[in-house]
C-alpha atoms as a PDB file:
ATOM      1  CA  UNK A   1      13.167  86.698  -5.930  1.00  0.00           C
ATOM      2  CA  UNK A   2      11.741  84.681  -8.503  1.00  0.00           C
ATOM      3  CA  UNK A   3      15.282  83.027  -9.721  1.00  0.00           C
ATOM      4  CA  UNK A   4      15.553  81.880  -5.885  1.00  0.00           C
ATOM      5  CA  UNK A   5      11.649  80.732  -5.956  1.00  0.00           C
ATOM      6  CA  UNK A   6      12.068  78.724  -8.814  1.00  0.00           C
ATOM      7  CA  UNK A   7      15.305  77.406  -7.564  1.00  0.00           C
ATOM      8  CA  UNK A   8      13.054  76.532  -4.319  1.00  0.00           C
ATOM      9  CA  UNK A   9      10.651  74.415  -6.612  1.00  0.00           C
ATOM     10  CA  UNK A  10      13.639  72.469  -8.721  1.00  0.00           C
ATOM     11  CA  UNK A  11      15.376  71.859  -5.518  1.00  0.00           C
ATOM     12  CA  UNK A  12      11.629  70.489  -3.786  1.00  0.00           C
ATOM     13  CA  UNK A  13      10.936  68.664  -7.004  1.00  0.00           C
ATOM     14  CA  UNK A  14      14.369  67.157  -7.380  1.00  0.00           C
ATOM     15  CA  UNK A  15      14.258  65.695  -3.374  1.00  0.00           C
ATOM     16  CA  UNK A  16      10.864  64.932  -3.930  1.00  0.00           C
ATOM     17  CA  UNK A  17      11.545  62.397  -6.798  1.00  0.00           C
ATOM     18  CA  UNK A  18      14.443  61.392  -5.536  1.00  0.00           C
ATOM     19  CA  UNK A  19      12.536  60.222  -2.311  1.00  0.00           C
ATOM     20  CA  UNK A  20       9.827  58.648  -4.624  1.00  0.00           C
ATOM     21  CA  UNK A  21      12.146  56.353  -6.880  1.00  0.00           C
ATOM     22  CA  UNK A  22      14.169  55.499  -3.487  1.00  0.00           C
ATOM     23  CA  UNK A  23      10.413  54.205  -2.402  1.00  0.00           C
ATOM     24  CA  UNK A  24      10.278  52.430  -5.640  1.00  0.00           C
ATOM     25  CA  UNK A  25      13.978  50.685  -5.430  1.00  0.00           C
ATOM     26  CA  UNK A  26      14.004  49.443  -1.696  1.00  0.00           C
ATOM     27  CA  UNK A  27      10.602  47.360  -2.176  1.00  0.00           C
ATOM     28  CA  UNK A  28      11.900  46.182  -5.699  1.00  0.00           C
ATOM     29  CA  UNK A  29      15.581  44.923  -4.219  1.00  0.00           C
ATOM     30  CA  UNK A  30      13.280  43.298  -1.197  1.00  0.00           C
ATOM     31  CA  UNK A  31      11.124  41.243  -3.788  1.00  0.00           C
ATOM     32  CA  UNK A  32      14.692  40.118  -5.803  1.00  0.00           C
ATOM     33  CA  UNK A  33      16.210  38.977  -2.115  1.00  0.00           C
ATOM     34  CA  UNK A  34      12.573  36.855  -1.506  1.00  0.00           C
ATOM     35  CA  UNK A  35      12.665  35.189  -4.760  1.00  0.00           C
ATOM     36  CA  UNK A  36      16.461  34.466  -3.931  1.00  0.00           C
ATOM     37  CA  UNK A  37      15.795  33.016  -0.746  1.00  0.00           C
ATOM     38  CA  UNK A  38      12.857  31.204  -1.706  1.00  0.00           C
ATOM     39  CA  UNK A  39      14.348  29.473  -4.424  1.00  0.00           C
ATOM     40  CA  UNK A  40      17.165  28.059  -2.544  1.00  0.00           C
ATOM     41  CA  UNK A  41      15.297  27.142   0.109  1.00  0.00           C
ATOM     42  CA  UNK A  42      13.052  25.255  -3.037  1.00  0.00           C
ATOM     43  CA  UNK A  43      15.935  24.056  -4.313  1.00  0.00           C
ATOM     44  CA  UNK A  44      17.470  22.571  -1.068  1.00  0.00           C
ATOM     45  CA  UNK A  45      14.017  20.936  -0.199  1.00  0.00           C
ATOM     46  CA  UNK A  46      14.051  19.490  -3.596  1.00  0.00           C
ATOM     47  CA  UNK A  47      18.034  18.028  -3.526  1.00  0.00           C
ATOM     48  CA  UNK A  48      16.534  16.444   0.045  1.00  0.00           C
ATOM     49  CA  UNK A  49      14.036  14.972  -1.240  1.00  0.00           C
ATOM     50  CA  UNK A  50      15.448  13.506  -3.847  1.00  0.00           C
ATOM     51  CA  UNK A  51      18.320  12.099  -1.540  1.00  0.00           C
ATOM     52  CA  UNK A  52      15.437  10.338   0.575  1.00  0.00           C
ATOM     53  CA  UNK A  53      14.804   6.107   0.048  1.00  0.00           C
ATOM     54  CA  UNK A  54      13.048   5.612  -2.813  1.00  0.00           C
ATOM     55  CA  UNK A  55      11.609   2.358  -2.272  1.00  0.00           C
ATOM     56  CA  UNK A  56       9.026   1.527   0.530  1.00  0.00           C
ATOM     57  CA  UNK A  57       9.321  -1.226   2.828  1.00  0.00           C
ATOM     58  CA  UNK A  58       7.048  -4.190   1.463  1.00  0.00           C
ATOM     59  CA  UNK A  59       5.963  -7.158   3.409  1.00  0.00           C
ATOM     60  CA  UNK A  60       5.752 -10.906   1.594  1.00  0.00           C
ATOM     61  CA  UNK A  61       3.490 -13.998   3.063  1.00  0.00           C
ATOM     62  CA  UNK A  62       3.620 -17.447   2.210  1.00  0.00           C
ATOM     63  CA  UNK A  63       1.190 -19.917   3.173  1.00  0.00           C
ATOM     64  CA  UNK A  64       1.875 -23.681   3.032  1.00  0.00           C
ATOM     65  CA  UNK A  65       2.049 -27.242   5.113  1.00  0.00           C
ATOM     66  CA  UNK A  66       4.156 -30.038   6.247  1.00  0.00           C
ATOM     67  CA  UNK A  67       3.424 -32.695   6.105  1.00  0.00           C
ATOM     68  CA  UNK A  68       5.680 -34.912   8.518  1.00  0.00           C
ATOM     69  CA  UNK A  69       5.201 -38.578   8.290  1.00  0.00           C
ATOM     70  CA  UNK A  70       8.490 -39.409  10.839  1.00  0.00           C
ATOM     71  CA  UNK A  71       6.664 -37.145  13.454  1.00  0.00           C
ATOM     72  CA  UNK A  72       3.269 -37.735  11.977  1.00  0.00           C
ATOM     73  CA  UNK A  73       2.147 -34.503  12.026  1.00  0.00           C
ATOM     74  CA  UNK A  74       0.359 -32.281   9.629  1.00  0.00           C
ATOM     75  CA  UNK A  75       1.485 -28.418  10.564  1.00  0.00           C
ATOM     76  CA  UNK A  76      -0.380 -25.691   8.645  1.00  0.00           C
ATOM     77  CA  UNK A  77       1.945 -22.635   7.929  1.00  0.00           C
ATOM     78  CA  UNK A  78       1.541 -18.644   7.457  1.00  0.00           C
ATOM     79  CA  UNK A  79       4.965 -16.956   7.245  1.00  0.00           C
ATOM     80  CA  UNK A  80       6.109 -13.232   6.484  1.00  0.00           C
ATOM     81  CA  UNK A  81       8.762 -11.034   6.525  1.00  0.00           C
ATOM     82  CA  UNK A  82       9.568  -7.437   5.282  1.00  0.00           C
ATOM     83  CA  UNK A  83      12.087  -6.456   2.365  1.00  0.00           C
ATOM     84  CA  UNK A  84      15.309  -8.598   0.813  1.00  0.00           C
ATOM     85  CA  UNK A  85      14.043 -10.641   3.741  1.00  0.00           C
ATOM     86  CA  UNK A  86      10.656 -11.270   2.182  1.00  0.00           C
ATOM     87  CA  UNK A  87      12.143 -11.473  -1.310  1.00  0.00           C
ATOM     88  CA  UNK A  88      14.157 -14.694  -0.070  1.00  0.00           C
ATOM     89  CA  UNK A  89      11.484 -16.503   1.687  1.00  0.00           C
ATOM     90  CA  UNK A  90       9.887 -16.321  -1.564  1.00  0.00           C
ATOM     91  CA  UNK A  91      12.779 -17.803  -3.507  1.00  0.00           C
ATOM     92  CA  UNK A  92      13.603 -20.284  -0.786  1.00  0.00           C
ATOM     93  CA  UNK A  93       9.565 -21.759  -0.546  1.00  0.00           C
ATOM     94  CA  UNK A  94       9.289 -24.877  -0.210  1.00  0.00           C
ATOM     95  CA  UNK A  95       7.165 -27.006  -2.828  1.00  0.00           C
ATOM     96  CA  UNK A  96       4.291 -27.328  -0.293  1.00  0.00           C
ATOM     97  CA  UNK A  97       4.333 -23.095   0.169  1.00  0.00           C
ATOM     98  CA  UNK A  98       2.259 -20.768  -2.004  1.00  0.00           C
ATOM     99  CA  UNK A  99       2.416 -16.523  -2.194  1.00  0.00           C
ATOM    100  CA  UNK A 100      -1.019 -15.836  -2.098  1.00  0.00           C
ATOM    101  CA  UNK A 101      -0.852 -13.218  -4.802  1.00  0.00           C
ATOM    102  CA  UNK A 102      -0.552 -15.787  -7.282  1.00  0.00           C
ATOM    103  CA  UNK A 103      -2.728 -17.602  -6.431  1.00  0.00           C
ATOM    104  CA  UNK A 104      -5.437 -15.046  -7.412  1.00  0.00           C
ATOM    105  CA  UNK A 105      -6.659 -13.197 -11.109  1.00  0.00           C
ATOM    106  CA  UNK A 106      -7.153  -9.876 -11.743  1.00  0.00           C
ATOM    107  CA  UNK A 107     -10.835  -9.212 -13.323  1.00  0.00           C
ATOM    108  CA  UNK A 108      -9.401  -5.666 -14.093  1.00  0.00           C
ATOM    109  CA  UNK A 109      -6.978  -3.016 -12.757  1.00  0.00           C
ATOM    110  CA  UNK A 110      -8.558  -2.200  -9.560  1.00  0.00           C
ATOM    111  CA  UNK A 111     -10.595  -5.488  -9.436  1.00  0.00           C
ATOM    112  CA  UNK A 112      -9.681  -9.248  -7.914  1.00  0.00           C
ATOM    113  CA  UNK A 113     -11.429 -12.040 -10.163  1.00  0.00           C
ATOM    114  CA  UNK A 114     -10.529 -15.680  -9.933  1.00  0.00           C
ATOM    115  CA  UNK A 115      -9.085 -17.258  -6.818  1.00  0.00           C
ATOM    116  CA  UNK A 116      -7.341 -20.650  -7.251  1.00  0.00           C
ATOM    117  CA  UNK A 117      -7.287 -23.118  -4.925  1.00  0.00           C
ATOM    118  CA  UNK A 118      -4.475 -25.662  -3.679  1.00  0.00           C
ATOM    119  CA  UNK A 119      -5.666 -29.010  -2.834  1.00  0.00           C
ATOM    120  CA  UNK A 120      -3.318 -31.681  -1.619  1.00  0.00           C
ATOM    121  CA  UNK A 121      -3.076 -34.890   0.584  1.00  0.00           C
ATOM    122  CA  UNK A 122      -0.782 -35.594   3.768  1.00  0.00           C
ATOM    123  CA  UNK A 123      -1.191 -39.350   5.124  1.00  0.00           C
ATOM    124  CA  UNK A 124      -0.433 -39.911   8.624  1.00  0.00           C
ATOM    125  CA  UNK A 125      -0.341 -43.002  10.266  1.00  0.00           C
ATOM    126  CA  UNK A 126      -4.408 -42.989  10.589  1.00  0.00           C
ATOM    127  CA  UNK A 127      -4.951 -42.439   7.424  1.00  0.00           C
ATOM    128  CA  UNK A 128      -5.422 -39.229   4.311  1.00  0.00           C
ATOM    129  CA  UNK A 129      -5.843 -35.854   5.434  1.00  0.00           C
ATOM    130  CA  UNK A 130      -7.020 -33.406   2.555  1.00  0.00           C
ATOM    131  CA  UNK A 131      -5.719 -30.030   2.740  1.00  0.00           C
ATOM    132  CA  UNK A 132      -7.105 -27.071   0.619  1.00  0.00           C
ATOM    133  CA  UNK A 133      -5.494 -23.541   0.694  1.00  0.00           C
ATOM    134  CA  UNK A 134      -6.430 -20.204  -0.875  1.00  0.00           C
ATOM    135  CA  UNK A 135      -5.889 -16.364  -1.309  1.00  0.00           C
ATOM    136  CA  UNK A 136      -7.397 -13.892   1.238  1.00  0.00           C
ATOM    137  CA  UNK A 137      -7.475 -10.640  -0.232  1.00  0.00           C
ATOM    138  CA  UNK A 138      -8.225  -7.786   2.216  1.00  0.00           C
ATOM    139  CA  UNK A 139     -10.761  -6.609  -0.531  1.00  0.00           C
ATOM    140  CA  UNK A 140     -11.475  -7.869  -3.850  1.00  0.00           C
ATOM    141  CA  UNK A 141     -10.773  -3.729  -5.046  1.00  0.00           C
ATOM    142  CA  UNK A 142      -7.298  -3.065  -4.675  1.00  0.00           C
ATOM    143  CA  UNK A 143      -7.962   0.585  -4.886  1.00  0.00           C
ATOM    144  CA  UNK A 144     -10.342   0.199  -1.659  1.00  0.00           C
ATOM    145  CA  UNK A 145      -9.828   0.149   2.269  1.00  0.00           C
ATOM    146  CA  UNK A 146      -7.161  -2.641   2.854  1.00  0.00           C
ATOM    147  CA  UNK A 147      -7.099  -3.401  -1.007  1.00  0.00           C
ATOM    148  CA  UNK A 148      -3.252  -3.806  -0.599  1.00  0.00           C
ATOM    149  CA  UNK A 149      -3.249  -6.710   1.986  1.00  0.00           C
ATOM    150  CA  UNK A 150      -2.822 -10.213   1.069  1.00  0.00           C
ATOM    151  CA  UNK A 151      -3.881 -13.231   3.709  1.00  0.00           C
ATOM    152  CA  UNK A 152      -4.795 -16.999   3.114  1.00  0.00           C
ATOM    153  CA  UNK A 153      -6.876 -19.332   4.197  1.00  0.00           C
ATOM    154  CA  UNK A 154      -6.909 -22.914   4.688  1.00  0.00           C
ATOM    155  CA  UNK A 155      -9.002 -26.450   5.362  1.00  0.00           C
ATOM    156  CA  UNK A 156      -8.302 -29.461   6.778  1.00  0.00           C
ATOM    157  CA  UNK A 157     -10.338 -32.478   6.643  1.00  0.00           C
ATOM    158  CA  UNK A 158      -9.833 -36.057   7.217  1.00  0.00           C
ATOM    159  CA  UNK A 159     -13.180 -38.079   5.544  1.00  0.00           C
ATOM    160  CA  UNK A 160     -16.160 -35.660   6.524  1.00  0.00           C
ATOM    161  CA  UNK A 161     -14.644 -34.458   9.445  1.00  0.00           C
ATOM    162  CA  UNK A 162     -13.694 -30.721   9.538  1.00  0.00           C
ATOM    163  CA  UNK A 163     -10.386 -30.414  11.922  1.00  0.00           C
ATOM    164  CA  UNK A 164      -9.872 -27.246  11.094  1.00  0.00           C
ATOM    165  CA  UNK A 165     -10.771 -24.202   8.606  1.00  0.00           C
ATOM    166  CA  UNK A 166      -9.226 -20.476   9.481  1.00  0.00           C
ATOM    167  CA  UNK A 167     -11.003 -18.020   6.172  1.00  0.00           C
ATOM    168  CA  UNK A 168      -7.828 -15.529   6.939  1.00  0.00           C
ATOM    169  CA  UNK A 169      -4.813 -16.281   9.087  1.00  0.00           C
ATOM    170  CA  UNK A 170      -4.771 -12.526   9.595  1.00  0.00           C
ATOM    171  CA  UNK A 171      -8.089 -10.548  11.349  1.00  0.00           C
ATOM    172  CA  UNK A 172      -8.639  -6.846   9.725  1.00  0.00           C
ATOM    173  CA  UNK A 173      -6.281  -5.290   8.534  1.00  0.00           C
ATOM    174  CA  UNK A 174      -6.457  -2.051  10.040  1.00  0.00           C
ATOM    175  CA  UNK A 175      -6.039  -4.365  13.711  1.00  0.00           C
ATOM    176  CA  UNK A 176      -2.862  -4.107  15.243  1.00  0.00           C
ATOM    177  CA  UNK A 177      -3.860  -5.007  18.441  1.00  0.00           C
ATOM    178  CA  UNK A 178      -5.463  -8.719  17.738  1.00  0.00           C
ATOM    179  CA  UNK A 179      -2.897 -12.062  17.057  1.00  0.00           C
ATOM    180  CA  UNK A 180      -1.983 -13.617  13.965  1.00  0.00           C
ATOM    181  CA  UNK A 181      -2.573 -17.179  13.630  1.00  0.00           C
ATOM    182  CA  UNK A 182       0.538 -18.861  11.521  1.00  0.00           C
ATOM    183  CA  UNK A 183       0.514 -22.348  12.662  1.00  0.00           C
ATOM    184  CA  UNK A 184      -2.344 -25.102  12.829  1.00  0.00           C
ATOM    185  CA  UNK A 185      -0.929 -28.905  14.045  1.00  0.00           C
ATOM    186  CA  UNK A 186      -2.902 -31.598  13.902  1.00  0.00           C
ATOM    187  CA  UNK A 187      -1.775 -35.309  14.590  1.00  0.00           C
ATOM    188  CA  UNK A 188      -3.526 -38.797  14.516  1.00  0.00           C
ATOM    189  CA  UNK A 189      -6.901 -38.704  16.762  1.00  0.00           C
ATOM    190  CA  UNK A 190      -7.138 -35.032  16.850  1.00  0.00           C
ATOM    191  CA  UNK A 191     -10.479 -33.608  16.797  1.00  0.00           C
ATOM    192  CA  UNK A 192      -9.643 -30.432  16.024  1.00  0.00           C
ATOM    193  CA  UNK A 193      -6.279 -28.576  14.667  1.00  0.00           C
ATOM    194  CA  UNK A 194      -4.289 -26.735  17.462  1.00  0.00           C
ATOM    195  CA  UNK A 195      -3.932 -23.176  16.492  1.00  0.00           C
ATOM    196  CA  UNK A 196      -0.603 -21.396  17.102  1.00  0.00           C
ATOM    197  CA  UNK A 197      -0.990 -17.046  17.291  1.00  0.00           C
ATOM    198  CA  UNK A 198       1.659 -14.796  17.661  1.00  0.00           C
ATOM    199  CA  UNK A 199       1.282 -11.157  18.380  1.00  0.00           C
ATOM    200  CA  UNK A 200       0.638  -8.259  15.411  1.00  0.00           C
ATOM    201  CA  UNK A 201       4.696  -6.464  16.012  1.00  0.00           C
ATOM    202  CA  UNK A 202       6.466 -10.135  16.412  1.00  0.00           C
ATOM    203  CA  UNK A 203       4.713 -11.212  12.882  1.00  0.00           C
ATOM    204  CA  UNK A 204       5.022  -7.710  11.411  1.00  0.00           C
ATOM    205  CA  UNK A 205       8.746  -7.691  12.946  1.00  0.00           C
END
C-alpha cells in the first residue's frame, strides 16, 4: 500500500513536470519563430528600401532677357525645368541668363546674406532700356518655411520711367493654385511691360 502510494506520487510528480517544462518549451519555440519572422520581414523592408531612387527630383530656374534689336523687342525671361532637364538649361544659358542661386551669399549655414544684382542695357530703336535682375529667395533662412525655393526678380526702366518691376516671378511658394509670370515684352512706346503667366503644373511640368 505504501510502495503503490508512493508510486502514485512519482508517477503525479513526473506528469506534473513534464506538463510544466512542456508550458515552458511551447512559449519559448513561439518567441524563436517571432524573432525569425520579424527579422526577415526587417530585413526585406530594409533590401526595399535600399533598392528605392536615391536621388530626389530637383527643379532649376534661370532668369534672363533678350534683347532683340531685328524685332526690337526687350523680352524678360523666367525658365525652369526638373532633373537632367534642369541640369542642361543650366549648361546651355545663354550669356544674358543667370541661376538665381548664384547670384546670392550665404551669411551662414542656415542664413542668406548678400544678394547681387545684374544690371545691363538693351537699346531699341527709341533709345536705352536699363534692365536690373536679382535673387528671390523664398526666405532668407534656408532652414525655414519655403527656405528651399529660389525666384527672381527684375526692373525695367527706360530714363525715369518704370515699365515694369515683378519682386518674384513666382507668388508663395506653398501656392499651387496662382500663375507664374515667365515672360515680360516690352517694345518702343510701351508704357508698361506686357506680362506673360502660365499656370503652376505647366511651369512645374
Amino acid at each position: 500500500m505504501n510502495n503503490m502510494s508512493f508510486n502514485n506520487k512519482h508517477l503525479s510528480w513526473a506528469l506534473a513536470t513534464r506538463f510544466y517544462r512542456r508550458r515552458q518549451v511551447i512559449p519559448q519555440t513561439l518567441r524563436y519563430r517571432l524573432r525569425w519572422t520579424a527579422g526577415k520581414a526587417f530585413a526585406a523592408m530594409l533590401l526595399l528600401f535600399l533598392s528605392l531612387p536615391a536621388s530626389a527630383d530637383s527643379f532649376y530656374v534661370l532668369i534672363g532677357f533678350r534683347c532683340d534689336a531685328s524685332a526690337d523687342t526687350l523680352t524678360i525671361t523666367y525658365d525652369g525645368a526638373y532633373n537632367d532637364a534642369g541640369k542642361a538649361m543650366l549648361e546651355n544659358k545663354r550669356p544674358t541668363q543667370w541661376d538665381p542661386w548664384k547670384l546670392i551669399s550665404m551669411r551662414d549655414d542656415d542664413h542668406i546674406g548678400e544678394s547681387k544684382t545684374m544690371r545691363r542695357t538693351c537699346r531699341l530703336s527709341d533709345g536705352a532700356y536699363e534692365i536690373r535682375l536679382w535673387a528671390a529667395p523664398g526666405n532668407s533662412n534656408v532652414q525655414g518655411r519655403c527656405g528651399a525655393h529660389m525666384s527672381a526678380g527684375a526692373e525695367v526702366k527706360r530714363g525715369k520711367r518704370l515699365l515694369s518691376r515683378i519682386d518674384s516671378f513666382e507668388p508663395d511658394c506653398h501656392d499651387v493654385d496662382a500663375p507664374i509670370i515667365n515672360r515680360v515684352v516690352i517694345r518702343p512706346g510701351s508704357l508698361k511691360g506686357i506680362e506673360a503667366r502660365v499656370p503652376h503644373d505647366e511651369f512645374y511640368k
